[in-house]
PDB file of N, CA and C in Angstrom:
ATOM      1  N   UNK A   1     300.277  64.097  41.268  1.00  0.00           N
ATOM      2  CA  UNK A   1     299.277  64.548  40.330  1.00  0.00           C
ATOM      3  C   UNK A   1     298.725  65.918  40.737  1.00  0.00           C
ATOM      4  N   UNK A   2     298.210  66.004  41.578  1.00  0.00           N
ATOM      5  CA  UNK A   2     298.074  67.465  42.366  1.00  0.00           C
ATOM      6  C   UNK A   2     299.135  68.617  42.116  1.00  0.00           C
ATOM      7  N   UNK A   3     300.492  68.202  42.462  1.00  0.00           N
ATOM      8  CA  UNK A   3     300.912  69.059  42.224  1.00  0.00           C
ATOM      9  C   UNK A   3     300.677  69.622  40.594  1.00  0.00           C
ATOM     10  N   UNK A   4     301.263  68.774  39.772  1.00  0.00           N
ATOM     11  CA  UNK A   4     301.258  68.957  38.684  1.00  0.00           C
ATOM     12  C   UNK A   4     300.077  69.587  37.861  1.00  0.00           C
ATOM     13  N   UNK A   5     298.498  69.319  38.547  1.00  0.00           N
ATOM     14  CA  UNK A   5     297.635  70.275  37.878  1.00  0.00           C
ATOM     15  C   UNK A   5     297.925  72.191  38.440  1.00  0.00           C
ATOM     16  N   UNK A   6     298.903  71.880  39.966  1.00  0.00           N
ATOM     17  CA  UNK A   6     298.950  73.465  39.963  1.00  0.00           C
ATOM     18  C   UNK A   6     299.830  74.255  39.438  1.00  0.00           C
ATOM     19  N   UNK A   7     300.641  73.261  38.346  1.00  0.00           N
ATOM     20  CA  UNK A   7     302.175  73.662  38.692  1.00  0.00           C
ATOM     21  C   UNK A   7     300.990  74.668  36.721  1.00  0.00           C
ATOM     22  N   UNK A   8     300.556  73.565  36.517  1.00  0.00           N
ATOM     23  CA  UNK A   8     299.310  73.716  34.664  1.00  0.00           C
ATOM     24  C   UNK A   8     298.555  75.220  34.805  1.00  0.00           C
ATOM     25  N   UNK A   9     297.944  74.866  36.190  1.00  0.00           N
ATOM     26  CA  UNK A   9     296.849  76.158  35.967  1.00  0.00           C
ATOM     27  C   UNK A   9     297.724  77.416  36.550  1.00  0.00           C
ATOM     28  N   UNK A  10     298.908  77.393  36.942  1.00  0.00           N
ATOM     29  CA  UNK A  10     299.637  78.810  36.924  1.00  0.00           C
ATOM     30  C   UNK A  10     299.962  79.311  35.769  1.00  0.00           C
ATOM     31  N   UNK A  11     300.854  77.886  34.939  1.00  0.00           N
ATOM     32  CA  UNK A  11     301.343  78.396  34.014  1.00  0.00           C
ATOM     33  C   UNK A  11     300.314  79.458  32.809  1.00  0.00           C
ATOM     34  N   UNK A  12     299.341  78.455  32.983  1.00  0.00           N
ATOM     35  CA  UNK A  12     298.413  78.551  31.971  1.00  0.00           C
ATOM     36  C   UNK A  12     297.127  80.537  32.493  1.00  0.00           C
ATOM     37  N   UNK A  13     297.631  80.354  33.495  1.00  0.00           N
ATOM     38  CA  UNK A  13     297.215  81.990  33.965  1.00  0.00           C
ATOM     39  C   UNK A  13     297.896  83.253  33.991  1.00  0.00           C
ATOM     40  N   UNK A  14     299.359  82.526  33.694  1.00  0.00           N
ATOM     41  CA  UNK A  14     300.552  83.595  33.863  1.00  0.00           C
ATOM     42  C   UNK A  14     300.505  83.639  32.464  1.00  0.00           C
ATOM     43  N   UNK A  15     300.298  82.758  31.150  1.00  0.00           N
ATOM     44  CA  UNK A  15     300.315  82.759  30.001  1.00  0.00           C
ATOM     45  C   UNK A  15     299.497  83.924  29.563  1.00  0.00           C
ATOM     46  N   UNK A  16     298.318  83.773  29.662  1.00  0.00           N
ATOM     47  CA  UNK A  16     297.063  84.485  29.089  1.00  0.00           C
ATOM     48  C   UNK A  16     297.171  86.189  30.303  1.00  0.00           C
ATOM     49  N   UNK A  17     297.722  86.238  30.884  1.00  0.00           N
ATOM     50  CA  UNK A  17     298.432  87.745  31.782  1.00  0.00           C
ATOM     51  C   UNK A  17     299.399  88.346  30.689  1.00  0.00           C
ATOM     52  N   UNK A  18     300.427  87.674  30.120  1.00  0.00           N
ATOM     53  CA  UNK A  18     301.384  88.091  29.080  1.00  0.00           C
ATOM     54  C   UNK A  18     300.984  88.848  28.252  1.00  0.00           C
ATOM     55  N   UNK A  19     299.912  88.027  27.676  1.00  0.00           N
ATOM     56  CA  UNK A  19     299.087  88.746  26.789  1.00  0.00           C
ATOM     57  C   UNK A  19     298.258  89.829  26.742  1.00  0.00           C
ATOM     58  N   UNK A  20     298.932  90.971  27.404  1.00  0.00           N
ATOM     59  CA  UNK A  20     298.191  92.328  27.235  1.00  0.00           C
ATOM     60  C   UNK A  20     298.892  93.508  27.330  1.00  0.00           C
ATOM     61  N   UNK A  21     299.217  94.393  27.059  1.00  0.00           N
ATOM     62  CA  UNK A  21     299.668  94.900  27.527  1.00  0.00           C
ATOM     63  C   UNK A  21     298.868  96.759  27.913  1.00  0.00           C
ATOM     64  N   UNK A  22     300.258  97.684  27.949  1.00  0.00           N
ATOM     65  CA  UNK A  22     299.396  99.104  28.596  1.00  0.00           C
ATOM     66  C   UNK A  22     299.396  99.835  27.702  1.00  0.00           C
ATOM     67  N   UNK A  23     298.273 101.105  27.965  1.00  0.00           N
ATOM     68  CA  UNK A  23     298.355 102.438  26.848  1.00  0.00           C
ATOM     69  C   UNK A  23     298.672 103.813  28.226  1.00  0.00           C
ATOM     70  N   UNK A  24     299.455 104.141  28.382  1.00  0.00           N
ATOM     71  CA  UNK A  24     299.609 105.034  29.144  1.00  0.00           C
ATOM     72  C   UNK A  24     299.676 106.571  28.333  1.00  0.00           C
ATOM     73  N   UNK A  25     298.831 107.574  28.608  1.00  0.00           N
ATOM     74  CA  UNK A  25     298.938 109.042  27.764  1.00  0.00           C
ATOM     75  C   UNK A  25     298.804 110.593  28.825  1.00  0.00           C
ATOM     76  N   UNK A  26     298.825 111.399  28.065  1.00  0.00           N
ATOM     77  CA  UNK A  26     298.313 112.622  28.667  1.00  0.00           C
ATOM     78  C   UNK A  26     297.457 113.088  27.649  1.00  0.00           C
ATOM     79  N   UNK A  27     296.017 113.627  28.195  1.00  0.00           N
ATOM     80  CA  UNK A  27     295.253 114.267  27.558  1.00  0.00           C
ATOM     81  C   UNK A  27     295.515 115.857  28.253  1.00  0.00           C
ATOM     82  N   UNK A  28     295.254 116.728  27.203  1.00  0.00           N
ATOM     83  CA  UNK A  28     295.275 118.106  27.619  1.00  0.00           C
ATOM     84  C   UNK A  28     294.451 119.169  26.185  1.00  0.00           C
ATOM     85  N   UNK A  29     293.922 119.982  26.767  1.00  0.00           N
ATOM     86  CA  UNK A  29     293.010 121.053  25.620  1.00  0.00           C
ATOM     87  C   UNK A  29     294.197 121.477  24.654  1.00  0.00           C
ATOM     88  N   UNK A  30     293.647 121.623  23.394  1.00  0.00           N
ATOM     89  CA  UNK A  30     294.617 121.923  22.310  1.00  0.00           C
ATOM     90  C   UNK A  30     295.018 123.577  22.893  1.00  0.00           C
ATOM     91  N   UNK A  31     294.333 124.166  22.980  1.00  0.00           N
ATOM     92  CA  UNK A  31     294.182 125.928  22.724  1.00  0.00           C
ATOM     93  C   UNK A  31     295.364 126.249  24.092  1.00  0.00           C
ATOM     94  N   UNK A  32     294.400 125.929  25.189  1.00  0.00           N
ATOM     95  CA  UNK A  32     295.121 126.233  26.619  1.00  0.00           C
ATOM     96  C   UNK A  32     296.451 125.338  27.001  1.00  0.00           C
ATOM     97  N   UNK A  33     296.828 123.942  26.283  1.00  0.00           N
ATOM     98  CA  UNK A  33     297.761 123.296  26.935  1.00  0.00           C
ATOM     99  C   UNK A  33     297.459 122.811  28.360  1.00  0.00           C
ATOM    100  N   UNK A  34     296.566 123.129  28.784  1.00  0.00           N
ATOM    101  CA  UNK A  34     295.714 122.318  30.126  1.00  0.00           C
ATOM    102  C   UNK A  34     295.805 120.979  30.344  1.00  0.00           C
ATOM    103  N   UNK A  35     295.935 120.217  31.147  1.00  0.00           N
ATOM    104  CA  UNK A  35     295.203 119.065  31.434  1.00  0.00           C
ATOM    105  C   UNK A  35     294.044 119.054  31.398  1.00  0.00           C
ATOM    106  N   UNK A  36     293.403 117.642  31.423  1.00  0.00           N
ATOM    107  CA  UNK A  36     291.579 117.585  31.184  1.00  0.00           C
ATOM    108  C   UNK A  36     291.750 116.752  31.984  1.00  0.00           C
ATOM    109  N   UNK A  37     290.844 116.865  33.445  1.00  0.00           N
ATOM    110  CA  UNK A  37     290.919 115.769  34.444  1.00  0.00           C
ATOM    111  C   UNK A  37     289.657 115.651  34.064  1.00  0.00           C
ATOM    112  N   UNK A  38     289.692 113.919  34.292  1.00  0.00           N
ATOM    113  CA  UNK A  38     288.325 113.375  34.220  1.00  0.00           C
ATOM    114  C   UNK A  38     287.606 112.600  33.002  1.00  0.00           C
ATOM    115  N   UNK A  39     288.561 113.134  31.534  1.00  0.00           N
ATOM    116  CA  UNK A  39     288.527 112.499  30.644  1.00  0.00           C
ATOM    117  C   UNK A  39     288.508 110.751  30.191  1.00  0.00           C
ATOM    118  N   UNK A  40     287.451 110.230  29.479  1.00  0.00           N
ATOM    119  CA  UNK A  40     287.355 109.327  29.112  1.00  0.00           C
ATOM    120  C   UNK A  40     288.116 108.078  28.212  1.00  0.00           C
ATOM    121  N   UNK A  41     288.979 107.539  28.479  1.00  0.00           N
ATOM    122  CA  UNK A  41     289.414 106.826  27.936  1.00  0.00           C
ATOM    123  C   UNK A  41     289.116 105.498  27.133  1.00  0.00           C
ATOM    124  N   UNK A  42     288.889 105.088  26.116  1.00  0.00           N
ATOM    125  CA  UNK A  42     288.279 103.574  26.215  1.00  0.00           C
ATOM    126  C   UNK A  42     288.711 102.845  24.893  1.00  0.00           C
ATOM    127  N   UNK A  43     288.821 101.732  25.151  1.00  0.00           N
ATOM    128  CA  UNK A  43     289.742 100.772  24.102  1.00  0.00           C
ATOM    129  C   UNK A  43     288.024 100.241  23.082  1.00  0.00           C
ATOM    130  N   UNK A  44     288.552 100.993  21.450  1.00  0.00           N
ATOM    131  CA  UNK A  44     287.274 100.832  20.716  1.00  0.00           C
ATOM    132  C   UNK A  44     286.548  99.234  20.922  1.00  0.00           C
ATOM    133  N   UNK A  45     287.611  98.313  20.476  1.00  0.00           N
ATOM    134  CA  UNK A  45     287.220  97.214  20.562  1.00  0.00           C
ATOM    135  C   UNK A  45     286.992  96.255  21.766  1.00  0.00           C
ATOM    136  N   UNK A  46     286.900  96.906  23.033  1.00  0.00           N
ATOM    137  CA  UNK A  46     285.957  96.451  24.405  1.00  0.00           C
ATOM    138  C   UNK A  46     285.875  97.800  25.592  1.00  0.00           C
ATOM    139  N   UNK A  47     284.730  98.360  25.114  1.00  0.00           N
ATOM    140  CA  UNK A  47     284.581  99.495  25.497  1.00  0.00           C
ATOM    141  C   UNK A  47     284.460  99.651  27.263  1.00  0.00           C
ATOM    142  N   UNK A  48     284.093  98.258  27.493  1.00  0.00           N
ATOM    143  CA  UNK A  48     284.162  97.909  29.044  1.00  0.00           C
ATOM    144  C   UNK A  48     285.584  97.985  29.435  1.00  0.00           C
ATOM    145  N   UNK A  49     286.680  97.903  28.496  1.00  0.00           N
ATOM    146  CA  UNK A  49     287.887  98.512  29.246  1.00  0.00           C
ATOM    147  C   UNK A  49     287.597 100.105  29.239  1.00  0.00           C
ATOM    148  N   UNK A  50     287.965 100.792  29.837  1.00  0.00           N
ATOM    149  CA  UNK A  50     287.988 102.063  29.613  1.00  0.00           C
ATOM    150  C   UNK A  50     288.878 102.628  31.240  1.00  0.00           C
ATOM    151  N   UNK A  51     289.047 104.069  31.466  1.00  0.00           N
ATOM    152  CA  UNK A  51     289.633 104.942  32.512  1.00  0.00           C
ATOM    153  C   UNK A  51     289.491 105.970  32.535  1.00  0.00           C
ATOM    154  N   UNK A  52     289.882 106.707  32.918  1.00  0.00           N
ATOM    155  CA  UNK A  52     289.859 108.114  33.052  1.00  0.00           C
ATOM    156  C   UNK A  52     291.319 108.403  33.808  1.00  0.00           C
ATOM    157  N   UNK A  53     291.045 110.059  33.352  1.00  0.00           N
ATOM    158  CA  UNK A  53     292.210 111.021  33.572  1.00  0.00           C
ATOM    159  C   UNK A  53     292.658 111.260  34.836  1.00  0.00           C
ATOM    160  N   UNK A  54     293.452 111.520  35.229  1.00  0.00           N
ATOM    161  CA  UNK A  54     293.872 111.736  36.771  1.00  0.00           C
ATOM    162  C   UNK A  54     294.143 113.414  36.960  1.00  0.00           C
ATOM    163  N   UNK A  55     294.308 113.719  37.808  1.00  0.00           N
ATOM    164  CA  UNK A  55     294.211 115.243  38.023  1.00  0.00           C
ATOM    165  C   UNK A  55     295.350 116.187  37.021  1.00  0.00           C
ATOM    166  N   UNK A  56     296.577 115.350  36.620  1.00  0.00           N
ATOM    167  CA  UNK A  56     297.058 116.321  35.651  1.00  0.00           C
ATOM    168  C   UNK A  56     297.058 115.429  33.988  1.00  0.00           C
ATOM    169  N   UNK A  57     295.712 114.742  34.224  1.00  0.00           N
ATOM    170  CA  UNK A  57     295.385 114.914  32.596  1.00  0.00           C
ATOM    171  C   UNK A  57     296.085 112.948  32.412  1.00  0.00           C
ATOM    172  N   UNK A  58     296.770 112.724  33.084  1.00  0.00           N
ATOM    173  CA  UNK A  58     297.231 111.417  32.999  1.00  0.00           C
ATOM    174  C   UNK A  58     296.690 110.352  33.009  1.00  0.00           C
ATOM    175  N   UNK A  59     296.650 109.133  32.410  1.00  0.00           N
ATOM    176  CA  UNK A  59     296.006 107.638  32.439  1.00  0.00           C
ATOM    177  C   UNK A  59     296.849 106.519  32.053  1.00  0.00           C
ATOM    178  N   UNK A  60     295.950 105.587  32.233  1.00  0.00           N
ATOM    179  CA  UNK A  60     296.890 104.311  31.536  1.00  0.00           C
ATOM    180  C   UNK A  60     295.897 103.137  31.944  1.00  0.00           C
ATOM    181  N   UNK A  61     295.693 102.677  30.640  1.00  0.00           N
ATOM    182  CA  UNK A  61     294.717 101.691  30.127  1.00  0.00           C
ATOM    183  C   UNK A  61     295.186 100.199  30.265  1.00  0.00           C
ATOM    184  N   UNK A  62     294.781  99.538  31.606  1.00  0.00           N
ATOM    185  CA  UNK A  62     294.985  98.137  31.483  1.00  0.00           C
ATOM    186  C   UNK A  62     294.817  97.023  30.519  1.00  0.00           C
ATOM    187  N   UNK A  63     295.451  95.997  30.650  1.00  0.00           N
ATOM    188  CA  UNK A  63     294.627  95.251  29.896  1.00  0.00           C
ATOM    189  C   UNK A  63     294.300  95.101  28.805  1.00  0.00           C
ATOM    190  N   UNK A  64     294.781  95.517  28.082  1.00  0.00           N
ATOM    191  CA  UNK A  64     295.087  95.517  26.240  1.00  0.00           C
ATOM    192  C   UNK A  64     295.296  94.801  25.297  1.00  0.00           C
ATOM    193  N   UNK A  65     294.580  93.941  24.567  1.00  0.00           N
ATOM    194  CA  UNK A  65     295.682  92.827  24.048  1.00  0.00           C
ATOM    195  C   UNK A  65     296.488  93.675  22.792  1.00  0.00           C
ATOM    196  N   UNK A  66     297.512  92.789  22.851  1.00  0.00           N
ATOM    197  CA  UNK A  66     298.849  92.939  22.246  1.00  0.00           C
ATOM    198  C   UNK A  66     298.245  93.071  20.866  1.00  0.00           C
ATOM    199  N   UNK A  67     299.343  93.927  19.902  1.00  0.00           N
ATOM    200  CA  UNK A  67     298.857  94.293  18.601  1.00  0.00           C
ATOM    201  C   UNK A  67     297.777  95.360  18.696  1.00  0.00           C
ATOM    202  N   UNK A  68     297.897  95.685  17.040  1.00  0.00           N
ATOM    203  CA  UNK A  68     296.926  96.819  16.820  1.00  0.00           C
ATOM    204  C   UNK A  68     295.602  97.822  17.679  1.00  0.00           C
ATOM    205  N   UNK A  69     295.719  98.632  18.194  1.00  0.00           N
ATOM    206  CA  UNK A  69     294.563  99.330  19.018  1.00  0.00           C
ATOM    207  C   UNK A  69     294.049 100.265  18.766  1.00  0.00           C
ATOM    208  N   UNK A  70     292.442 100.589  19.353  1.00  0.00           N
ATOM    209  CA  UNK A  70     292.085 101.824  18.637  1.00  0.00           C
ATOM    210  C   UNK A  70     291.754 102.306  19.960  1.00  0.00           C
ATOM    211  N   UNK A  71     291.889 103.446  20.631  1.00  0.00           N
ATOM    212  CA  UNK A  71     291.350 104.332  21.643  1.00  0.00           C
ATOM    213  C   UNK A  71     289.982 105.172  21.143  1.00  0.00           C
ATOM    214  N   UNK A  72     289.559 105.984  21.981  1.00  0.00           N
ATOM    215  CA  UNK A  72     288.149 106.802  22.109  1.00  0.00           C
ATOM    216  C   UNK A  72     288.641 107.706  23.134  1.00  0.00           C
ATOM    217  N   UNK A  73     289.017 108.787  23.020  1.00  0.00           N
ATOM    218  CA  UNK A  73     288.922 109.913  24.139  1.00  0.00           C
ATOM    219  C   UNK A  73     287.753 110.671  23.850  1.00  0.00           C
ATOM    220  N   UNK A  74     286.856 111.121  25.558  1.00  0.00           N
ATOM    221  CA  UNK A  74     286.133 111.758  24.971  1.00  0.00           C
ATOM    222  C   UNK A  74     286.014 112.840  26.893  1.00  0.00           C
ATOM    223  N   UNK A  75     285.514 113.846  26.558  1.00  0.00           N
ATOM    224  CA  UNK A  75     285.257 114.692  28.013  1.00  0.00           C
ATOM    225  C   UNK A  75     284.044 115.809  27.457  1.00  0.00           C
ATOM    226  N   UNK A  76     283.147 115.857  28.476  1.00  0.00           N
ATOM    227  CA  UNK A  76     282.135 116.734  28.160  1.00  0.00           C
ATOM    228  C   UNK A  76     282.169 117.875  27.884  1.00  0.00           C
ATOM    229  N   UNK A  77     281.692 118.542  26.975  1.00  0.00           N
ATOM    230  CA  UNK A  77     282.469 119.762  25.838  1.00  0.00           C
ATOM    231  C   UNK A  77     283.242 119.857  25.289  1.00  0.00           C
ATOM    232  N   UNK A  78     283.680 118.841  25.016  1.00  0.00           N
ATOM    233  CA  UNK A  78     284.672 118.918  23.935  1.00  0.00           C
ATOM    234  C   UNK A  78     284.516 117.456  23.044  1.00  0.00           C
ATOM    235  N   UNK A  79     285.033 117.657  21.659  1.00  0.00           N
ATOM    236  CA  UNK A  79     284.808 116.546  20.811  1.00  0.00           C
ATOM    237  C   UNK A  79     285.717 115.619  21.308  1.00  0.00           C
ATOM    238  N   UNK A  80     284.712 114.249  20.983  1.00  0.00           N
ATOM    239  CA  UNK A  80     285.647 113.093  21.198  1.00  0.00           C
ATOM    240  C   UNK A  80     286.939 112.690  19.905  1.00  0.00           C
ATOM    241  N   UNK A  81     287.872 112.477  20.599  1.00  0.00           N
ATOM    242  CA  UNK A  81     289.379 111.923  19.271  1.00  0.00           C
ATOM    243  C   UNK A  81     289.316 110.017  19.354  1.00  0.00           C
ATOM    244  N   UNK A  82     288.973 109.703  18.329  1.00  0.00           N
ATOM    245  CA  UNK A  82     290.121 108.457  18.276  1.00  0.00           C
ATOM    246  C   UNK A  82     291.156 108.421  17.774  1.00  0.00           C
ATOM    247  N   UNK A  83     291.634 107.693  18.235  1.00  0.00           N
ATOM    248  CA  UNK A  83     293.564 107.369  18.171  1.00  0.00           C
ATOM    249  C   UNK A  83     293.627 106.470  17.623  1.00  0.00           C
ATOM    250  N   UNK A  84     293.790 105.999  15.902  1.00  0.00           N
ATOM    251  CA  UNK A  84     293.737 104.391  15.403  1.00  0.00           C
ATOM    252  C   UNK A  84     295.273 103.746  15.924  1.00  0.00           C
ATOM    253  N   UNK A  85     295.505 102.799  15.304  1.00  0.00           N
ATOM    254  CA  UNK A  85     296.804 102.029  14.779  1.00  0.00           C
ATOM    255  C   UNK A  85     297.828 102.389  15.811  1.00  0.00           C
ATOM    256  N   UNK A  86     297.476 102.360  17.375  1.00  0.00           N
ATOM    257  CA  UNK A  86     298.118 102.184  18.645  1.00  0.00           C
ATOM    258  C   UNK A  86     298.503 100.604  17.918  1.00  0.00           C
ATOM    259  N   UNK A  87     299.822 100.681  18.308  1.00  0.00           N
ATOM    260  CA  UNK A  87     300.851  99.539  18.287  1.00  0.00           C
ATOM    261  C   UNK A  87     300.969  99.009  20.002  1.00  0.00           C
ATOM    262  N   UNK A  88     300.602  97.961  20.444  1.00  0.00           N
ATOM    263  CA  UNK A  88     300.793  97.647  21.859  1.00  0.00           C
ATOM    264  C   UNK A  88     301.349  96.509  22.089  1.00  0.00           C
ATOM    265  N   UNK A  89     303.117  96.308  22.582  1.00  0.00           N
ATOM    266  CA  UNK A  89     303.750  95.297  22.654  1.00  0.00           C
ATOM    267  C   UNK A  89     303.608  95.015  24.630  1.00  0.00           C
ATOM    268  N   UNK A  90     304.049  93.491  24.670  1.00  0.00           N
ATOM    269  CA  UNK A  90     304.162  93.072  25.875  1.00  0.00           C
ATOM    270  C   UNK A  90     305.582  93.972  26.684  1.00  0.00           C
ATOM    271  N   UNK A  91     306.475  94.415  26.123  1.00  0.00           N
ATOM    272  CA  UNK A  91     307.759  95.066  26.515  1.00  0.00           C
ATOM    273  C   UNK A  91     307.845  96.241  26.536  1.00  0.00           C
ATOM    274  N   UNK A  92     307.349  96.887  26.463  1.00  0.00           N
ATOM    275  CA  UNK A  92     307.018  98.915  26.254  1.00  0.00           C
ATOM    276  C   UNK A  92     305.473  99.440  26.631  1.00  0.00           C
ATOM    277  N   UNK A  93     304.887  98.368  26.104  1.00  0.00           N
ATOM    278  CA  UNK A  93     303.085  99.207  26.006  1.00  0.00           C
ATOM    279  C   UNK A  93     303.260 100.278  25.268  1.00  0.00           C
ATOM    280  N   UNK A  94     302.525 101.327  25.438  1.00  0.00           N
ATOM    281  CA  UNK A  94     302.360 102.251  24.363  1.00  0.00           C
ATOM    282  C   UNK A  94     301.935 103.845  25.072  1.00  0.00           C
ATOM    283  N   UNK A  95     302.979 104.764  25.049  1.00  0.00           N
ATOM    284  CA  UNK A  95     302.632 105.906  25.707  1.00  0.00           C
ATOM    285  C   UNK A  95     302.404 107.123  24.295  1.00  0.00           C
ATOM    286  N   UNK A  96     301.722 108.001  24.776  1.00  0.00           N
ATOM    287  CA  UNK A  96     301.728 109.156  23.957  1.00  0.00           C
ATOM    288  C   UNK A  96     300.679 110.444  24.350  1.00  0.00           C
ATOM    289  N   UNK A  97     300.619 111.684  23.691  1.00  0.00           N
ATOM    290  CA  UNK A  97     300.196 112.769  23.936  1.00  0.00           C
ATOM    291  C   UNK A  97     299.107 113.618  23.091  1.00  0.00           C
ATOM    292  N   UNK A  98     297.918 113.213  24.104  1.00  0.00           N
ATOM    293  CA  UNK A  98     296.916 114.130  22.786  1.00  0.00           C
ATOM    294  C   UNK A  98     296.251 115.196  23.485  1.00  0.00           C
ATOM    295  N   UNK A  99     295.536 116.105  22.046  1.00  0.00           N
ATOM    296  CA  UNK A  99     294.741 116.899  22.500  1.00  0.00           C
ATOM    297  C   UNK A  99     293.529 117.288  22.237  1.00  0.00           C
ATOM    298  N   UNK A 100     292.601 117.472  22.964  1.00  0.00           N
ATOM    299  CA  UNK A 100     291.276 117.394  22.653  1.00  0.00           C
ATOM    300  C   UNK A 100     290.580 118.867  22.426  1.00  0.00           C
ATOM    301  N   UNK A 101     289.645 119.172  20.947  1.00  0.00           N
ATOM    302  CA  UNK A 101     289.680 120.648  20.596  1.00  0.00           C
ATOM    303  C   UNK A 101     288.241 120.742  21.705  1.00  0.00           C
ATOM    304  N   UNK A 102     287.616 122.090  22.221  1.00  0.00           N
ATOM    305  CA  UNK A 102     286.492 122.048  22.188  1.00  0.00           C
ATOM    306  C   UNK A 102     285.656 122.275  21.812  1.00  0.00           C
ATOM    307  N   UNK A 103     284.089 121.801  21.965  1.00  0.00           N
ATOM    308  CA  UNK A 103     283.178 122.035  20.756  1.00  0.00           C
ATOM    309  C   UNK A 103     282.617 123.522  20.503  1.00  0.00           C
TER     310      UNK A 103
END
């Protein structure tokens, strides 16, 4: 019996893990082609996910559930972009390239 509740609560943790997947991007200034280190990342619908940029402008957003997504980029002086209708599968996640104008 023991075993069998551990063999339940793996499965049942490895299950609900499946279910998310990544947004990996590069942010960079429209004008200059720059990276923007430091930039804000954040998934509209749980804003407590969120990240930031890495020194050449790079990220990648854990934790996602699967299907439809909306992002929020935002960095100080410059306007924030959302990104609607991110498609996010368990087998690819979802990469891509934006740019942020400034204000």
């Amino acid at each position: 019996m023991k075993k069998l509740v551990i063999v339940c609560l793996l499965l049942v943790s490895w299950s609900s893990f499946a279910q998310t997947g990544v947004i990996r991007g590069t942010i960079t200034d429209k004008q200059s082609e720059k990276s923007i280190v430091g930039a804000t990342i954040e998934l509209v619908s749980d804003p407590s996910n969120s990240t930031n940029t890495d020194e050449r402008g790079n990220f990648e957003l854990l934790n996602v559930p699967l299907g439809r997504q909306t992002i929020r980029v935002s960095y100080l002086g410059y306007e924030s972009s959302t990104v609607p209708d991110i498609d996010v599968n368990r087998k690819r996640g979802y990469s891509f390239r934006s740019a942020n104008r400034k204000i």
